[in-house]
N, C-alpha and C. Protein backbone atom coordinates (compact mmCIF):
# COMPACT_ATOMS: atom_id res chain seq x y z
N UNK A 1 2.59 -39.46 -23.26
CA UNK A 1 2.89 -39.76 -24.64
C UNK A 1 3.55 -41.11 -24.71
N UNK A 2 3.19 -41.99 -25.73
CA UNK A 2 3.60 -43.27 -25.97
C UNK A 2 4.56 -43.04 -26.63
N UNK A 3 5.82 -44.22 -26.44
CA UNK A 3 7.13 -44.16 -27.07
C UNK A 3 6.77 -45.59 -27.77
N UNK A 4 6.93 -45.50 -29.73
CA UNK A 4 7.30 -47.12 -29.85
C UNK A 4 8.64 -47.18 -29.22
N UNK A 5 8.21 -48.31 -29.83
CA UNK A 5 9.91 -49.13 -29.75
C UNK A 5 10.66 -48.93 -31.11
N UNK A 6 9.92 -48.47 -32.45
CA UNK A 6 10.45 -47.81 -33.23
C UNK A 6 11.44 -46.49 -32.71
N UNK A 7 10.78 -45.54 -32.25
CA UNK A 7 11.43 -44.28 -31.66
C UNK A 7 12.15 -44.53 -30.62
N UNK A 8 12.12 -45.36 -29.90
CA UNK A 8 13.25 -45.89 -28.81
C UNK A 8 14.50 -46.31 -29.66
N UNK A 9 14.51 -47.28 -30.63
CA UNK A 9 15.76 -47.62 -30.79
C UNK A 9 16.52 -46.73 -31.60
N UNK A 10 16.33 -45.57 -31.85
CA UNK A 10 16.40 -44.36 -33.23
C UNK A 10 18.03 -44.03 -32.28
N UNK A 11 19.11 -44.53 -32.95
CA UNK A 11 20.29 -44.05 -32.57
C UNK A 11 20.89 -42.84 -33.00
N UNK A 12 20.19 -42.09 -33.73
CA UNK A 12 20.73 -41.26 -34.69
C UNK A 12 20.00 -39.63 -33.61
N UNK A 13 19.42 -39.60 -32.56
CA UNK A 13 19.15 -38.44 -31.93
C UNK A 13 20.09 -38.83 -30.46
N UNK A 14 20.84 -39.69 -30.69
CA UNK A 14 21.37 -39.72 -29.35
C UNK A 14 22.95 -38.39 -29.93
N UNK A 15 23.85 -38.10 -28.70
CA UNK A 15 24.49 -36.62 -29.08
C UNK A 15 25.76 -37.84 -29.80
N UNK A 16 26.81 -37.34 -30.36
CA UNK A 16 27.65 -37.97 -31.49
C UNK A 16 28.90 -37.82 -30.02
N UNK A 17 29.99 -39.45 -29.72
CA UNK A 17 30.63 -39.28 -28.66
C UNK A 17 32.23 -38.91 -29.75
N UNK A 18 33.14 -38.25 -29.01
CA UNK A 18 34.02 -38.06 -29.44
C UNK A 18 34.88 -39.09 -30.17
N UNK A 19 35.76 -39.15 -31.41
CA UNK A 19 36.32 -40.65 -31.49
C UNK A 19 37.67 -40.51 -30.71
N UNK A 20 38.01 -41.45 -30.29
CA UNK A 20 39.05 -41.90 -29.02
C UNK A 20 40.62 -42.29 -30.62
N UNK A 21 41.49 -41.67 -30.13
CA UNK A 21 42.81 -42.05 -31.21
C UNK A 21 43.16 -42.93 -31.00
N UNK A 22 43.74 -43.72 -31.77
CA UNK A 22 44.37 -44.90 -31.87
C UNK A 22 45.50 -44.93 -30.76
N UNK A 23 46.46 -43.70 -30.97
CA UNK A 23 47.16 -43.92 -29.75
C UNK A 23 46.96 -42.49 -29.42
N UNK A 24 47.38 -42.49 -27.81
CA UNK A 24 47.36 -40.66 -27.53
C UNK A 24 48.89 -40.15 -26.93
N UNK A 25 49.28 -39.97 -28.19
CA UNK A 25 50.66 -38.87 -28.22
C UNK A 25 50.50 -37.64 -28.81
N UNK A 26 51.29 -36.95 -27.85
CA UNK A 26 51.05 -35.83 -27.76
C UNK A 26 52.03 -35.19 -29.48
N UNK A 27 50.90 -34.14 -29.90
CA UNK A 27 51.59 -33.85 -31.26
C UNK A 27 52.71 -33.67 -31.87
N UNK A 28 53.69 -33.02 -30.93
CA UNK A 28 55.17 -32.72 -30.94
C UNK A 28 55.87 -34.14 -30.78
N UNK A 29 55.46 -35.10 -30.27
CA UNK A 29 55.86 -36.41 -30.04
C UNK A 29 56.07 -37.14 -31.69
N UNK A 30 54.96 -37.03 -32.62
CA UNK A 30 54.89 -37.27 -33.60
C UNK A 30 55.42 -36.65 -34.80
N UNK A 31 55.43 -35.46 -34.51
CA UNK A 31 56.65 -34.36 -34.88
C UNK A 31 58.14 -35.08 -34.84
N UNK A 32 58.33 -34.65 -33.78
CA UNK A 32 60.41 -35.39 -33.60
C UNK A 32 60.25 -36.63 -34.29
N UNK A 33 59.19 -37.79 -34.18
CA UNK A 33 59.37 -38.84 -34.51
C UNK A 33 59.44 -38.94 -36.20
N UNK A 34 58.39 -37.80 -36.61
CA UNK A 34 58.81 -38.36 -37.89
C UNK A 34 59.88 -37.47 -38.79
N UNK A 35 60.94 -36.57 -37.67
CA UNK A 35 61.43 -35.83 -38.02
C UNK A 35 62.54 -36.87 -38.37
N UNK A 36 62.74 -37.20 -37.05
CA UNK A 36 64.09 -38.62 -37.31
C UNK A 36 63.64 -39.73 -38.29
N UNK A 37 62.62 -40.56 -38.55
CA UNK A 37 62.60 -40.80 -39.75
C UNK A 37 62.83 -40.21 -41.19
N UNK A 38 62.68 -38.93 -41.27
CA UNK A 38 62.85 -38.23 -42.32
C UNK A 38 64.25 -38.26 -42.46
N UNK A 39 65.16 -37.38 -41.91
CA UNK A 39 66.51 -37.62 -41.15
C UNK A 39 66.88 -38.85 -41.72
N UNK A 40 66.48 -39.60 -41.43
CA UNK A 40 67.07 -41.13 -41.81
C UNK A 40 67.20 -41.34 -43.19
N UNK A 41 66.00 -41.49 -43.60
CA UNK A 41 65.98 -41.87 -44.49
C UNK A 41 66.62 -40.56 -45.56
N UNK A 42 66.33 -39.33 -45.64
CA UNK A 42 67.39 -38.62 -46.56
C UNK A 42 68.50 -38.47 -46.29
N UNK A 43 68.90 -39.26 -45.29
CA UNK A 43 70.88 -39.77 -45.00
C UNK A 43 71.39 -40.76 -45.46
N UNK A 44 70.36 -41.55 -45.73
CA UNK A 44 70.81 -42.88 -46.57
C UNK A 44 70.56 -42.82 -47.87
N UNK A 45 69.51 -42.48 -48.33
CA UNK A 45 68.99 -42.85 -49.64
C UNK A 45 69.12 -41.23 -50.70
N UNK A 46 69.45 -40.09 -50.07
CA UNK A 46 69.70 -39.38 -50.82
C UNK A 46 71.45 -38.69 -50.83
N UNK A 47 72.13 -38.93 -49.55
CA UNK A 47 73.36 -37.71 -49.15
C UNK A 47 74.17 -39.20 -50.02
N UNK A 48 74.98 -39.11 -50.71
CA UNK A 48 76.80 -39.50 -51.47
C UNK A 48 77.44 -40.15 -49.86
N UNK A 49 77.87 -41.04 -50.22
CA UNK A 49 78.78 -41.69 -49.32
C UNK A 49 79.97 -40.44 -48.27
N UNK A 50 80.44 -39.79 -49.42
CA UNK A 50 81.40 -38.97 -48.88
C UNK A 50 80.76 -37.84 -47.87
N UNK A 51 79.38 -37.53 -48.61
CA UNK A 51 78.67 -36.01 -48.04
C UNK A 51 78.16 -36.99 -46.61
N UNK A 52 77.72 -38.04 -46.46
CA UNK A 52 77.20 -38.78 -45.42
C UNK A 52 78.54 -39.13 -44.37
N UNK A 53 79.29 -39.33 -44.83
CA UNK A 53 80.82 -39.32 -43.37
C UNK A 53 80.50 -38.15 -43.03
N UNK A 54 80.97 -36.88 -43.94
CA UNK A 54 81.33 -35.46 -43.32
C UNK A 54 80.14 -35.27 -42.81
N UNK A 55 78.88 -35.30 -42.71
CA UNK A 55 77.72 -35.38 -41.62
C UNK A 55 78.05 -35.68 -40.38
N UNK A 56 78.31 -36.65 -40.41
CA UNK A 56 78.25 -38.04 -39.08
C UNK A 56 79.70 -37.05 -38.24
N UNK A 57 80.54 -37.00 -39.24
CA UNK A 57 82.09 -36.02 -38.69
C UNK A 57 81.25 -34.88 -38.32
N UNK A 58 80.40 -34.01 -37.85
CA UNK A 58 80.00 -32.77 -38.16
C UNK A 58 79.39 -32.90 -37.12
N UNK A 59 78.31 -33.56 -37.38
CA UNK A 59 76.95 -33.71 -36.05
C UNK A 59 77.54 -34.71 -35.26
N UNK A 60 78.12 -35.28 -35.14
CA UNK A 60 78.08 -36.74 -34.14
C UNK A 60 78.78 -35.67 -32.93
N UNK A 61 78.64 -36.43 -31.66
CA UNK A 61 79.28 -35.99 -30.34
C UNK A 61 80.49 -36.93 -30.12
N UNK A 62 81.41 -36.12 -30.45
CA UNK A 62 83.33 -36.46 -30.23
C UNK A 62 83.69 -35.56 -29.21
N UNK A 63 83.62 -36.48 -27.63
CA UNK A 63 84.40 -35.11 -26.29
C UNK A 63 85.47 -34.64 -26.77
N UNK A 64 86.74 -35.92 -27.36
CA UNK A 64 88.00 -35.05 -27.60
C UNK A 64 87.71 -34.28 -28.81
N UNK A 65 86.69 -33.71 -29.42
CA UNK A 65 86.90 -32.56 -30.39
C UNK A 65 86.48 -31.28 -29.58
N UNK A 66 86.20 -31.19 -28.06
CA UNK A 66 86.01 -29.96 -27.68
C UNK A 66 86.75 -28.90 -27.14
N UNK A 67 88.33 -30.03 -26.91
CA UNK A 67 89.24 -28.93 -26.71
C UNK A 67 89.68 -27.84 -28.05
N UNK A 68 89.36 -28.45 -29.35
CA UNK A 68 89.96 -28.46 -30.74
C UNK A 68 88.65 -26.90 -31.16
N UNK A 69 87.48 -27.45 -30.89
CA UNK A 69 86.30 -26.42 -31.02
C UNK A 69 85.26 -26.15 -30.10
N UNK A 70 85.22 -25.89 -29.01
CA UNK A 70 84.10 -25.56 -28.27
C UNK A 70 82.75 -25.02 -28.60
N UNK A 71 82.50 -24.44 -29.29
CA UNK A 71 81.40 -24.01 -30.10
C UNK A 71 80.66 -25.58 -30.61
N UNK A 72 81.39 -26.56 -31.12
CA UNK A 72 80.60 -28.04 -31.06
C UNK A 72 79.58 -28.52 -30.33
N UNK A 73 80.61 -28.01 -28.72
CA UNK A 73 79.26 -28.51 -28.15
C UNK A 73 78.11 -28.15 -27.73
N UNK A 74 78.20 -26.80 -28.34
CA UNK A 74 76.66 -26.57 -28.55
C UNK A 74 75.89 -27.04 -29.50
N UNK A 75 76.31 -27.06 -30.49
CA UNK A 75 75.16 -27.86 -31.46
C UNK A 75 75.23 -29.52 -31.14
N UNK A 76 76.53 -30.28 -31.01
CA UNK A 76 76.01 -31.52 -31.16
C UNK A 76 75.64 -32.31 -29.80
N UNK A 77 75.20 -31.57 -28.80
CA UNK A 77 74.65 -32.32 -27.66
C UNK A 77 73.15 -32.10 -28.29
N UNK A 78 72.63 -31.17 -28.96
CA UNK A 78 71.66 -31.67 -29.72
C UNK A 78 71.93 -33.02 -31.42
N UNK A 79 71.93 -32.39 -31.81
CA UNK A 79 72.13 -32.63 -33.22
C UNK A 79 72.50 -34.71 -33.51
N UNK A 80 73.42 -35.25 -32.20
CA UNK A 80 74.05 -36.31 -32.56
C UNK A 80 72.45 -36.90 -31.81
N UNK A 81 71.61 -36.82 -31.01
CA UNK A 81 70.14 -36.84 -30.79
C UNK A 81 69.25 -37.87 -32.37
N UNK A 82 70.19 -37.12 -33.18
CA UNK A 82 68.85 -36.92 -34.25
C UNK A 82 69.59 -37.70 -35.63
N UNK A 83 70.72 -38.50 -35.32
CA UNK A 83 71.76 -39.46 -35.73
C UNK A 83 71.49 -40.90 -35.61
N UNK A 84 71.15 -41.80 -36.31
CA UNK A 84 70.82 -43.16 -36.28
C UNK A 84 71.87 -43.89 -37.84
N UNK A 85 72.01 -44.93 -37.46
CA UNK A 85 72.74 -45.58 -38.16
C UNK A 85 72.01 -46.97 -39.13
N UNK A 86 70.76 -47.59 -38.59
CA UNK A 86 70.28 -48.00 -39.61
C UNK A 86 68.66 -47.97 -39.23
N UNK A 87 67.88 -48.55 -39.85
CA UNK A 87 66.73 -48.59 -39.88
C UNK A 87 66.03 -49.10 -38.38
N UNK A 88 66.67 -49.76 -38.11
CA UNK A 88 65.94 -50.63 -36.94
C UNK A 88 67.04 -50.22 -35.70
N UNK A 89 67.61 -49.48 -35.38
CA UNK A 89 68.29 -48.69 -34.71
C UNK A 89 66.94 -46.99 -34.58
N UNK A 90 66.59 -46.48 -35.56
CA UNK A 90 65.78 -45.40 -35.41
C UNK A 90 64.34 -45.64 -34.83
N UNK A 91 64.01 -46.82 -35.12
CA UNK A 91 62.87 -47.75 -35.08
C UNK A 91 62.60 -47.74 -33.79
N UNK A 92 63.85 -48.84 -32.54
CA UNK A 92 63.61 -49.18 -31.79
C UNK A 92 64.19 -47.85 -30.84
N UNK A 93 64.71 -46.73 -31.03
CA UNK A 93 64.69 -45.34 -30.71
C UNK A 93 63.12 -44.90 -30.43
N UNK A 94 62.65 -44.53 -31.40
CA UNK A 94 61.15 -44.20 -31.52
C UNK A 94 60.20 -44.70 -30.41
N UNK A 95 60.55 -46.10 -30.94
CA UNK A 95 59.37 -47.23 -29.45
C UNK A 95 60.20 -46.99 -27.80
N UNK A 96 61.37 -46.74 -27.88
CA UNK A 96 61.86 -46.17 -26.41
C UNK A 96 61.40 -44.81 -25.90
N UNK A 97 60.87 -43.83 -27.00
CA UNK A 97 60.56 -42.70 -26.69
C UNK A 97 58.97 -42.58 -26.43
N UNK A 98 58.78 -43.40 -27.76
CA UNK A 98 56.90 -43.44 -26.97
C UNK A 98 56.48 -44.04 -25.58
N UNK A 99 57.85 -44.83 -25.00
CA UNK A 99 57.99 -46.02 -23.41
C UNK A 99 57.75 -44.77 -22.77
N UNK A 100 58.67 -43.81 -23.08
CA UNK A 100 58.68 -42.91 -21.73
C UNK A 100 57.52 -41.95 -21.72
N UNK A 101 56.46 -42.36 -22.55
CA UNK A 101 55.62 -41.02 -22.13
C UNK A 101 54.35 -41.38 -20.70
């Protein structure tokens, strides 16, 4: 059987290749990341000056507050994690975390 060269160049019966992502992080990666953006930005632009200290007093990691409460440091060896102070502080967080994958 003769093949043109019409039916040769027919790209449309070849099988469809997967598309390749822009970047490949893993889903949970993109998760935390845009958890701490979120985080951020409703710490600045929505919490009252006052409600935003007593945060930072709350979540942040203070050793000398563990003789005072021990129970602290269970939550804020996570929690002060997820604490950034301005925009380009969370930013260049983010690009250190995508370094390590």
């Amino acid at each position: 059987m003769k093949v043109s060269s019409h039916q040769h160049n027919d790209v449309s019966r070849l099988p469809k290749q997967p598309k390749e992502p822009l970047l490949n992080v893993p889903f949970i990666i993109v998760v935390l990341i845009a958890f701490c953006f979120c985080l951020y930005c409703i710490s600045q632009y929505f919490f009252s000056h006052k409600v935003y200290v007593e945060s930072l007093e709350f979540f942040s990691f203070i050793p000398a507050l563990f003789k005072r409460d021990p129970v602290a440091l269970c939550y804020t060896m996570v929690s002060y994690s997820f604490m950034h102070s301005s925009f380009k502080h969370v930013a260049l967080n983010m690009v250190w975390f995508l370094a390590l994958l």
